[in-house]
PDB file of N, CA and C in Angstrom:
ATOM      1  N   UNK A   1      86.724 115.635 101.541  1.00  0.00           N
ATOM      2  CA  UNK A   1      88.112 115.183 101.481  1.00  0.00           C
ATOM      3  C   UNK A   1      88.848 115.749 100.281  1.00  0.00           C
ATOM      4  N   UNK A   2      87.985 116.394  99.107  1.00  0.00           N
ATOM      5  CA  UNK A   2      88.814 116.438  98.122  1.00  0.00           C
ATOM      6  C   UNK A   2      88.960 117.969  97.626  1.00  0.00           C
ATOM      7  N   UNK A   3      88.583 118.873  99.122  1.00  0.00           N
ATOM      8  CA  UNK A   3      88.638 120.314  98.833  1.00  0.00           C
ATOM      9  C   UNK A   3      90.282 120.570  98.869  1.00  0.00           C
ATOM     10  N   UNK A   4      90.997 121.434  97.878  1.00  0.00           N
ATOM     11  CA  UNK A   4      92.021 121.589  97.556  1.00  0.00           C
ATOM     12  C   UNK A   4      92.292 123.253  98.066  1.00  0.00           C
ATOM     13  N   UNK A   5      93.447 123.138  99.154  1.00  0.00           N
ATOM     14  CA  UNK A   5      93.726 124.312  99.719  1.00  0.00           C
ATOM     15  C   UNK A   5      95.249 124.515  99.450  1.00  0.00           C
ATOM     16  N   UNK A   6      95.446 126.025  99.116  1.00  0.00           N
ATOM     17  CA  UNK A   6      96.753 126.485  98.840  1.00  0.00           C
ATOM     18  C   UNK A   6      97.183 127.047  99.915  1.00  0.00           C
ATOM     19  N   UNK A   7      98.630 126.847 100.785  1.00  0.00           N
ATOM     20  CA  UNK A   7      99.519 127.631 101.663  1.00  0.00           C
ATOM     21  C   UNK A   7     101.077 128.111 100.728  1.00  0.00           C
ATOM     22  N   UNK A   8     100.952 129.261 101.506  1.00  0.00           N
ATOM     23  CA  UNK A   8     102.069 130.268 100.563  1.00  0.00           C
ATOM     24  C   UNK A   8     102.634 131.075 101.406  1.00  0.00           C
ATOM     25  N   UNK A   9     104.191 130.770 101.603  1.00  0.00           N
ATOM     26  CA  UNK A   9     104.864 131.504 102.252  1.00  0.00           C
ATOM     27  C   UNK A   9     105.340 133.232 101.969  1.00  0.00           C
ATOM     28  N   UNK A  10     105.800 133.702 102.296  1.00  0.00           N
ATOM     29  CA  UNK A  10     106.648 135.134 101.845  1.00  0.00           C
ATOM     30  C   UNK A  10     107.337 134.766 100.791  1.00  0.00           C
ATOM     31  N   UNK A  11     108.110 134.176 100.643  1.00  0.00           N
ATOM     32  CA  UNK A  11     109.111 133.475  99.634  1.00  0.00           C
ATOM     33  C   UNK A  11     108.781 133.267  98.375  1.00  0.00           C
ATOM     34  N   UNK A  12     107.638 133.056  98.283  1.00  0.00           N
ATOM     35  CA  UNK A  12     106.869 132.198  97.297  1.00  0.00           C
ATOM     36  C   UNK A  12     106.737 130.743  97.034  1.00  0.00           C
ATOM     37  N   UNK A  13     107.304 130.238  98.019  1.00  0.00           N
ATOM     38  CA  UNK A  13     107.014 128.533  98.038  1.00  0.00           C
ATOM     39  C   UNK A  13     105.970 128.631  98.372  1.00  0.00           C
ATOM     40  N   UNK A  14     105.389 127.156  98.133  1.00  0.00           N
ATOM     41  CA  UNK A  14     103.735 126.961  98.733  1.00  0.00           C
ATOM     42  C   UNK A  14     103.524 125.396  98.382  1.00  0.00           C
ATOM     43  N   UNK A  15     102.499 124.745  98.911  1.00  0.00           N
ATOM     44  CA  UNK A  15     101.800 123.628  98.460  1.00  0.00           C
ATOM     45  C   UNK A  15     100.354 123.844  98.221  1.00  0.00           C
ATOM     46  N   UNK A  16      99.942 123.533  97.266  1.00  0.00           N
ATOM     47  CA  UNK A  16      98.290 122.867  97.005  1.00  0.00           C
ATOM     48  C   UNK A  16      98.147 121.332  97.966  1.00  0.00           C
ATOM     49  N   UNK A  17      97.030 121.645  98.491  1.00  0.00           N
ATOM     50  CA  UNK A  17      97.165 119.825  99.278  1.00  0.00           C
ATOM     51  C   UNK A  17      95.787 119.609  99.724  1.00  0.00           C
ATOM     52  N   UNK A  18      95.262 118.513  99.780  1.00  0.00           N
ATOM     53  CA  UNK A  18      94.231 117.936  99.790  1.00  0.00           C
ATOM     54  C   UNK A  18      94.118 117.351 101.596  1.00  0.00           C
ATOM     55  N   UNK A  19      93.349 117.784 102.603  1.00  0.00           N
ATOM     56  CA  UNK A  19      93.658 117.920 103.751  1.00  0.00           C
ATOM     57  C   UNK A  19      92.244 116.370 104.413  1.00  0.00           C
ATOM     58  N   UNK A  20      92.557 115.531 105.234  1.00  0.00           N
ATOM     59  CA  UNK A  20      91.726 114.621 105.644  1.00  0.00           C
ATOM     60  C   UNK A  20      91.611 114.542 106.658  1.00  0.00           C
ATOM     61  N   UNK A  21      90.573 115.499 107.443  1.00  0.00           N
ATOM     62  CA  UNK A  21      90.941 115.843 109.006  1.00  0.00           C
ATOM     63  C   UNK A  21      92.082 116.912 109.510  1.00  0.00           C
ATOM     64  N   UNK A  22      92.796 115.917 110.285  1.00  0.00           N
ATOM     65  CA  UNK A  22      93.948 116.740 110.610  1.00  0.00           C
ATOM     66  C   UNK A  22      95.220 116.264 109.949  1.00  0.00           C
ATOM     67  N   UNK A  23      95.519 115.445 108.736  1.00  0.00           N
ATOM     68  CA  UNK A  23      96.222 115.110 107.654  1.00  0.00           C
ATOM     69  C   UNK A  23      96.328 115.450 106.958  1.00  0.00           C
ATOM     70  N   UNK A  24      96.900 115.884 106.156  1.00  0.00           N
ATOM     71  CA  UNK A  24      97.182 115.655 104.781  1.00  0.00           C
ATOM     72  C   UNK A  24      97.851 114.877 103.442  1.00  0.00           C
ATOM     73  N   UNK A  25      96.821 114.875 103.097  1.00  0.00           N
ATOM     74  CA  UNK A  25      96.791 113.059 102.361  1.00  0.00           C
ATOM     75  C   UNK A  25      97.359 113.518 100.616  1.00  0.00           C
ATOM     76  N   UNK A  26      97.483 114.347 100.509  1.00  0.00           N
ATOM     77  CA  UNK A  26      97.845 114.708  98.851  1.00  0.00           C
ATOM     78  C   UNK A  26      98.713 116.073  99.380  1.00  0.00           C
ATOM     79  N   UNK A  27      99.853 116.371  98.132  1.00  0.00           N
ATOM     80  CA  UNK A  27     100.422 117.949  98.224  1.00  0.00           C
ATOM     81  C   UNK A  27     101.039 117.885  96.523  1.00  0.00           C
ATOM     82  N   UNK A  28     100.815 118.990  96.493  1.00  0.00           N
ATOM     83  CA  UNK A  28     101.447 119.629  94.989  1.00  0.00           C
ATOM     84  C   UNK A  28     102.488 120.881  95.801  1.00  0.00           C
ATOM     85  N   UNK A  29     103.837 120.637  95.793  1.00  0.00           N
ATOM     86  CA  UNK A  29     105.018 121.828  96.058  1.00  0.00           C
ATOM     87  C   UNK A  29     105.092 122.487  94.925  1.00  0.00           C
ATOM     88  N   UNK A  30     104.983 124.264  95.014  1.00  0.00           N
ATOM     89  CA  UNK A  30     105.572 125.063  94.080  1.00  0.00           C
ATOM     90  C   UNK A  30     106.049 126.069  94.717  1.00  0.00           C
ATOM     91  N   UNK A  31     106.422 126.200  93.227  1.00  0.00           N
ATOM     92  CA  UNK A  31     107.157 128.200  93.782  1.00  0.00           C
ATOM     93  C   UNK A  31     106.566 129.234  92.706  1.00  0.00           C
ATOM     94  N   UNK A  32     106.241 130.403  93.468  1.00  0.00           N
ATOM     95  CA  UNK A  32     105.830 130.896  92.298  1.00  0.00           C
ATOM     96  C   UNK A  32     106.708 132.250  92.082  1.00  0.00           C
ATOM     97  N   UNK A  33     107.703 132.605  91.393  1.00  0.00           N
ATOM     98  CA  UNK A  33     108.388 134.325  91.037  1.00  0.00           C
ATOM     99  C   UNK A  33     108.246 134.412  89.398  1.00  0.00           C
ATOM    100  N   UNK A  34     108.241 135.996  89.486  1.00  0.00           N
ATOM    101  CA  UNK A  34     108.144 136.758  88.026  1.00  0.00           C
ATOM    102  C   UNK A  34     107.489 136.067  86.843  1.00  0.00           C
ATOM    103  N   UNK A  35     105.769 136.123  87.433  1.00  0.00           N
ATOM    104  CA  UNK A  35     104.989 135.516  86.620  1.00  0.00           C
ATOM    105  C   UNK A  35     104.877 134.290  85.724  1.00  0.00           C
ATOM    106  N   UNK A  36     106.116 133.537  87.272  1.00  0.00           N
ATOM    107  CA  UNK A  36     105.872 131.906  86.739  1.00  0.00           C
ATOM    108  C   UNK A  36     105.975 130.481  87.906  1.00  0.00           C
ATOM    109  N   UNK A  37     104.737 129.987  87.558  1.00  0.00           N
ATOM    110  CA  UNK A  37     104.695 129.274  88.828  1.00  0.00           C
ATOM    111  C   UNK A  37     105.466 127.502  88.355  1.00  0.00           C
ATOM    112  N   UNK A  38     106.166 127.319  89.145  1.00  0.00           N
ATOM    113  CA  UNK A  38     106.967 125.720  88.941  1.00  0.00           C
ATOM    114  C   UNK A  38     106.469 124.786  89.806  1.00  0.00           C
ATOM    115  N   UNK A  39     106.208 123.699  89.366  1.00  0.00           N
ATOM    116  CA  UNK A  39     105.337 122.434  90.139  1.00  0.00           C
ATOM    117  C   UNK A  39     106.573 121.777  90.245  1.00  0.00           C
ATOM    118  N   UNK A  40     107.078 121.418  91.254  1.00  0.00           N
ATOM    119  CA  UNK A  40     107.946 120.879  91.625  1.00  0.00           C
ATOM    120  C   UNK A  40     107.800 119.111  91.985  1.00  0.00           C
ATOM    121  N   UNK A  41     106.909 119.106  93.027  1.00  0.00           N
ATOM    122  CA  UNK A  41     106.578 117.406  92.958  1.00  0.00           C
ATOM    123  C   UNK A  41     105.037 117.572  93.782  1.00  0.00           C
ATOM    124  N   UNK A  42     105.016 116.257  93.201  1.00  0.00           N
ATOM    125  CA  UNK A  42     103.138 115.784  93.209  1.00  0.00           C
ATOM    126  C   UNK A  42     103.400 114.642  94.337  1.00  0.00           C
ATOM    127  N   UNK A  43     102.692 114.318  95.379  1.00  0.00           N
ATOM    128  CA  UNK A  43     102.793 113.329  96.187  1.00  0.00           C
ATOM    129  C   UNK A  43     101.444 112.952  97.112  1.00  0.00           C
ATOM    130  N   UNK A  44     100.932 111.530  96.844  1.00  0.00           N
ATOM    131  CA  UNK A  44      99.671 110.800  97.143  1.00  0.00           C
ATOM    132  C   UNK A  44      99.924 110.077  98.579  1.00  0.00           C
ATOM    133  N   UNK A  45      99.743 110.235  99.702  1.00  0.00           N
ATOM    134  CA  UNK A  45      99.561 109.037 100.690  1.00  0.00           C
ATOM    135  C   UNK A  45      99.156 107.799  99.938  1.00  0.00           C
ATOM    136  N   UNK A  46      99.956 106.443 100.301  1.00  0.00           N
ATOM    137  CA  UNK A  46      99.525 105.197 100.256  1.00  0.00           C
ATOM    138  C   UNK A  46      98.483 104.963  99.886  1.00  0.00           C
ATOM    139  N   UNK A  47      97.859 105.236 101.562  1.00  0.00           N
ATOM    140  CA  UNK A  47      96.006 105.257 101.642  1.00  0.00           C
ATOM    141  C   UNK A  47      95.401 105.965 101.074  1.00  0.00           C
ATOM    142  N   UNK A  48      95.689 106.819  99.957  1.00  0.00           N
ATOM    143  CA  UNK A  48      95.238 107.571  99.195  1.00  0.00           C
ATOM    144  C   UNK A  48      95.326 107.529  97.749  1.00  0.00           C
ATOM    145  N   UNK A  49      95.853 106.791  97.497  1.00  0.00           N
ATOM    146  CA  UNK A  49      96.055 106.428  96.100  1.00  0.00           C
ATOM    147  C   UNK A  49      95.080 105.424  95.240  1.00  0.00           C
ATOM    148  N   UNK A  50      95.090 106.366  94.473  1.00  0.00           N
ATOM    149  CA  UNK A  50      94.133 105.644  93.395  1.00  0.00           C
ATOM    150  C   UNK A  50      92.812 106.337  93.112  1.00  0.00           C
ATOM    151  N   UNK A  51      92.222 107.233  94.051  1.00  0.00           N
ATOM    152  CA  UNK A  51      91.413 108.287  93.998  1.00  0.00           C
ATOM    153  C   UNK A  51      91.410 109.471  93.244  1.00  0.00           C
ATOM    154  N   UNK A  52      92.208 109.775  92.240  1.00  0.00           N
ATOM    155  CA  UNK A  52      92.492 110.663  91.538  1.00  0.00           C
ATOM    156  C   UNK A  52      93.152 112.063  91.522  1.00  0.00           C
ATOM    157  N   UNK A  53      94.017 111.819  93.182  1.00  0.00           N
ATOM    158  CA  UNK A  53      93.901 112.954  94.180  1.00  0.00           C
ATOM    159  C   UNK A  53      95.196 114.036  93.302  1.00  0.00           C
ATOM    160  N   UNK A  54      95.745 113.047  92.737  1.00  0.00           N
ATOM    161  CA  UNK A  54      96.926 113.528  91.854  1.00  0.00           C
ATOM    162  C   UNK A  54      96.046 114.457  90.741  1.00  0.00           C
ATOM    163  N   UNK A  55      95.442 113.741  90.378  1.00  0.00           N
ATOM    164  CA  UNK A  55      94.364 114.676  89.179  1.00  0.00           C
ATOM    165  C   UNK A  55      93.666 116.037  89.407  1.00  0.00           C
ATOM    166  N   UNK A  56      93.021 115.877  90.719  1.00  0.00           N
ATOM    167  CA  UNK A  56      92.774 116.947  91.440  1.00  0.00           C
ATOM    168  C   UNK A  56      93.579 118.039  91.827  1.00  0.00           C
ATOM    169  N   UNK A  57      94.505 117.907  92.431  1.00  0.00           N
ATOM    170  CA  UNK A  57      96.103 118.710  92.522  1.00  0.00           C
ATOM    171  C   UNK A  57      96.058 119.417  91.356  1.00  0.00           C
ATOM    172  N   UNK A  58      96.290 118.664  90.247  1.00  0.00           N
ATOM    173  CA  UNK A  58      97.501 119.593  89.166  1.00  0.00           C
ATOM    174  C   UNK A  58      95.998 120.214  88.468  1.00  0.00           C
ATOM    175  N   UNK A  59      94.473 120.093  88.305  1.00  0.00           N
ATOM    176  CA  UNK A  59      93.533 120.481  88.360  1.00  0.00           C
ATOM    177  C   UNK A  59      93.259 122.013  88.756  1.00  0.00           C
ATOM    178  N   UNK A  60      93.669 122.400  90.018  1.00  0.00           N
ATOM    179  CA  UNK A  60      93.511 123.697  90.939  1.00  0.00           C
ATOM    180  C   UNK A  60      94.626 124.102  90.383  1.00  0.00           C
ATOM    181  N   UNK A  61      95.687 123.163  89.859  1.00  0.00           N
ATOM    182  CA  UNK A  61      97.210 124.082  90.066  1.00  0.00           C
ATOM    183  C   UNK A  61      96.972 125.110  88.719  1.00  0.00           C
ATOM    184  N   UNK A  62      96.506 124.406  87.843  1.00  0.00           N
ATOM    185  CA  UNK A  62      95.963 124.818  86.537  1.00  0.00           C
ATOM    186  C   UNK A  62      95.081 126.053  86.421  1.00  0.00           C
ATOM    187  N   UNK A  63      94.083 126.221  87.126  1.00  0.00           N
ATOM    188  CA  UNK A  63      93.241 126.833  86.970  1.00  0.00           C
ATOM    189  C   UNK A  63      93.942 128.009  88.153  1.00  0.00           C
ATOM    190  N   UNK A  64      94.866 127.811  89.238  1.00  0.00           N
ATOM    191  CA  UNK A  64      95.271 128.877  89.825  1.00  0.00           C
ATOM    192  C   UNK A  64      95.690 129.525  89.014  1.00  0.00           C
ATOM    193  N   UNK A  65      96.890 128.879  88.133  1.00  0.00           N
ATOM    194  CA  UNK A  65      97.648 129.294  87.421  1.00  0.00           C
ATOM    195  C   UNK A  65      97.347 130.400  85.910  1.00  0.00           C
ATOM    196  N   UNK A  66      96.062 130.166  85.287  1.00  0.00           N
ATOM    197  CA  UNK A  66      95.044 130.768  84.599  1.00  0.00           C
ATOM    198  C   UNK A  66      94.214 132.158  85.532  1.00  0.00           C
ATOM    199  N   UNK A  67      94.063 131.638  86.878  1.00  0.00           N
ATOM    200  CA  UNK A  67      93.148 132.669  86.892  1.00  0.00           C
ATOM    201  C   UNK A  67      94.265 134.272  87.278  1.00  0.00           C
ATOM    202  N   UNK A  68      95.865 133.482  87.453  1.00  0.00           N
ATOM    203  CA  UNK A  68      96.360 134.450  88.057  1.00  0.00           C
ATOM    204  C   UNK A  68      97.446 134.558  86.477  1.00  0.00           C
ATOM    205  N   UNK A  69      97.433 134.434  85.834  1.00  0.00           N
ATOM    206  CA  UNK A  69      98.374 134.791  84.643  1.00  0.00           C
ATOM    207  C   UNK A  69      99.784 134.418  84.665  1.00  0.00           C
ATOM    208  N   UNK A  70      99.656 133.315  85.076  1.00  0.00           N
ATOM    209  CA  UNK A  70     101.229 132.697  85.623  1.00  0.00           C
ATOM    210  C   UNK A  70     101.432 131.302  84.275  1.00  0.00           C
ATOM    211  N   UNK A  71     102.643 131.580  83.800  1.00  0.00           N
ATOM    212  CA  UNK A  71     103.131 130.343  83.325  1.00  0.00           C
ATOM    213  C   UNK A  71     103.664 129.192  84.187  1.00  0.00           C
ATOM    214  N   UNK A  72     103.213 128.043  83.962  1.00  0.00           N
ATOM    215  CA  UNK A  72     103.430 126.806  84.374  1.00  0.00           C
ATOM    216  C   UNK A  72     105.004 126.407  84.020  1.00  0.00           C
ATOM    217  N   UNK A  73     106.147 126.211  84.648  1.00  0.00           N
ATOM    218  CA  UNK A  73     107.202 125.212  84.600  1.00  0.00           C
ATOM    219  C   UNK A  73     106.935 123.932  85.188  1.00  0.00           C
ATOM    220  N   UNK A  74     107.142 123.083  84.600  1.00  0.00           N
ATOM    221  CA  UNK A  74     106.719 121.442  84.672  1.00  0.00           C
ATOM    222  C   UNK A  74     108.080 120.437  85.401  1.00  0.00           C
ATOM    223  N   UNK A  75     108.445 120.677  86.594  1.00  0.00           N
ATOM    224  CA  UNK A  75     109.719 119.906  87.198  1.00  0.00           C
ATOM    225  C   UNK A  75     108.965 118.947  87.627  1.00  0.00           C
ATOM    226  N   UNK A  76     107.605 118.536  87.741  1.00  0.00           N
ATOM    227  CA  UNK A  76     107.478 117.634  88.384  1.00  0.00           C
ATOM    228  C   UNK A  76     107.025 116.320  87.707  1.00  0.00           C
ATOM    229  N   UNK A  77     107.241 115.475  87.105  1.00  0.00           N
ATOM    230  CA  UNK A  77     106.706 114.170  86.451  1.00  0.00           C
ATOM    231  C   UNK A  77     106.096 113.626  86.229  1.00  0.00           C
ATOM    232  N   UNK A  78     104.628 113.911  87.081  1.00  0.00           N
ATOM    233  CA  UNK A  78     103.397 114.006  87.119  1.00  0.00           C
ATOM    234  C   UNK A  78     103.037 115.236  86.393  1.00  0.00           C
ATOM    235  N   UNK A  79     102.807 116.672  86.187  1.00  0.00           N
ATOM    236  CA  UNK A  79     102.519 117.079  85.365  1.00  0.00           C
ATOM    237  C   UNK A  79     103.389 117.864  84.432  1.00  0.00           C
ATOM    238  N   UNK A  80     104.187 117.471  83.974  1.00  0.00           N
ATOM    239  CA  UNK A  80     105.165 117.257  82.907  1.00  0.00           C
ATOM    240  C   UNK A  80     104.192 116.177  81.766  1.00  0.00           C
ATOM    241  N   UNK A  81     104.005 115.211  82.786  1.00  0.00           N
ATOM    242  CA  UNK A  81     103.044 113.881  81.675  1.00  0.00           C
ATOM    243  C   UNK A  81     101.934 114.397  80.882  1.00  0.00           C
ATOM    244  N   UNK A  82     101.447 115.044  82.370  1.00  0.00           N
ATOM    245  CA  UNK A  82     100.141 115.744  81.978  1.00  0.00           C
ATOM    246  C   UNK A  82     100.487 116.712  80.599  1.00  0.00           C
ATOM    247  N   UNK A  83     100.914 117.357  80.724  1.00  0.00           N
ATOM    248  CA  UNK A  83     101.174 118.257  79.543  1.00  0.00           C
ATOM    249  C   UNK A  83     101.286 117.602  78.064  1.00  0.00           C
ATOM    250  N   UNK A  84     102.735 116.858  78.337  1.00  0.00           N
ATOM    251  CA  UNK A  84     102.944 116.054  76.990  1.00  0.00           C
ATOM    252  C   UNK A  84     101.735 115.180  76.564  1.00  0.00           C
ATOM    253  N   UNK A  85     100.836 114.940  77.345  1.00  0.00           N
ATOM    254  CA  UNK A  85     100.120 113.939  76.921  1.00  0.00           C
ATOM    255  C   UNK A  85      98.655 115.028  76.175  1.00  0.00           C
ATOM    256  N   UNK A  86      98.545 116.084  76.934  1.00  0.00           N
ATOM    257  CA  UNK A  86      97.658 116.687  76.555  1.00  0.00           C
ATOM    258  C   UNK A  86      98.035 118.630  76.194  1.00  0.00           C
ATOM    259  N   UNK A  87      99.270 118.631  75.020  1.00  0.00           N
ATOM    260  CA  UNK A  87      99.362 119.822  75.119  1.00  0.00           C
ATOM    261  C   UNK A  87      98.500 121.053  74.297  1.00  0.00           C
ATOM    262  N   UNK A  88      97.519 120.859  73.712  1.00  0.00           N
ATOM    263  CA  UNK A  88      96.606 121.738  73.077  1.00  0.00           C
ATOM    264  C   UNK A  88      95.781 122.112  74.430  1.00  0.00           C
ATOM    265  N   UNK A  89      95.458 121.029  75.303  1.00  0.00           N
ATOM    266  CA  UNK A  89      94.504 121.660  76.288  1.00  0.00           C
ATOM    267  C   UNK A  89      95.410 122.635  77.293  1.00  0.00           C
ATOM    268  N   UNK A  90      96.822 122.626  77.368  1.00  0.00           N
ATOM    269  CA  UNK A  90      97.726 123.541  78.573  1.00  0.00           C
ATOM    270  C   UNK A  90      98.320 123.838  77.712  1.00  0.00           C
ATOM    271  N   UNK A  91      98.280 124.761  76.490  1.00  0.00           N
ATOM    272  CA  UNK A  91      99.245 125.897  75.353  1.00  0.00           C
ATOM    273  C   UNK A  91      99.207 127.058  75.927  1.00  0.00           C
ATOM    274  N   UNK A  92      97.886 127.169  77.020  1.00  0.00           N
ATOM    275  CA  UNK A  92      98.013 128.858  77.041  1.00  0.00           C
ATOM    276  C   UNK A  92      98.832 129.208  78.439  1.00  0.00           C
ATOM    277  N   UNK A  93      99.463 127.673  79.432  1.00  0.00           N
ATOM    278  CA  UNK A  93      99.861 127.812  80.947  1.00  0.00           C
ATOM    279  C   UNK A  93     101.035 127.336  80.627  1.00  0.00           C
ATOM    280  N   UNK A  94     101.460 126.220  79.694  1.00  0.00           N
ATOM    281  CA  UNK A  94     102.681 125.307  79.742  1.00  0.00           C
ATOM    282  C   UNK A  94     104.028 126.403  79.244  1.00  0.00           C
ATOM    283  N   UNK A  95     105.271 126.403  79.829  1.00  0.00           N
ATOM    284  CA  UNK A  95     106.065 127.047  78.967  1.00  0.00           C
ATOM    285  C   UNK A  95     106.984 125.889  79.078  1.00  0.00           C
ATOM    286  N   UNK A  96     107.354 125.783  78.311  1.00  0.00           N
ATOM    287  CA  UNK A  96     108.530 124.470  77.706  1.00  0.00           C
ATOM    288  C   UNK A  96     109.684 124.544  77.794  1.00  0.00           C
ATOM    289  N   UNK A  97     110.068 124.043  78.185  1.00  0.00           N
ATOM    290  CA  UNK A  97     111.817 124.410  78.212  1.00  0.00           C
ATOM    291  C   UNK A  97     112.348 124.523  76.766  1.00  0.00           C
ATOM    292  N   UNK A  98     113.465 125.154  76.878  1.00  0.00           N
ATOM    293  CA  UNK A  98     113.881 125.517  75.434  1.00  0.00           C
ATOM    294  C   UNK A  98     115.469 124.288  75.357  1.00  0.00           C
ATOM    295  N   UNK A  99     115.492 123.843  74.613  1.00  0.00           N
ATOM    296  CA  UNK A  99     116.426 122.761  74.454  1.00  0.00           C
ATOM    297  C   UNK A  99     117.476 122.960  73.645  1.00  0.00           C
TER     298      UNK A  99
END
């Protein structure tokens, strides 16, 4: 249940999503152009919550994001948190908005 698969259009939209059968019970929306990928929103089924599935998501999104040399933009609130809460461990993916 908690294998994490990426779909990616021409465009560069895509979701990470966590698939349960013929469901899908978790999705992470991004986009990815000019070597930067944006997490847009994180979203848990009901019946799915509380399993860490959110953790898992931004997990793959991370390590996609590393293995392919892409900076992270953080629109989504869920890992936006993630970051602020832990930014020494995402210094080398996070790019910050400039204020």
């Amino acid at each position: 249940m908690e294998d994490v698969k990426l779909r990616m259009n021409e465009n560069g939209r895509g979701v990470f999503y966590i698939p349960d059968g013929n469901e899908q019970i978790a999705e992470m929306d991004i986009g990815i152009s000019d070597g930067k990928l944006t997490a847009y929103h994180t979203e848990v089924m009901a019946k799915a919550e509380g399993k860490g599935l959110a953790r898992i998501l931004f997990t793959s999104m991370i390590s996609y994001a590393r293995k392919n040399g892409l900076k992270v933009i953080a629109l989504c609130p869920f890992v936006l948190a993630q970051f602020r809460r832990h930014p020494q461990d995402y210094k080398d993916v996070w790019l910050k908005p400039v204020l």
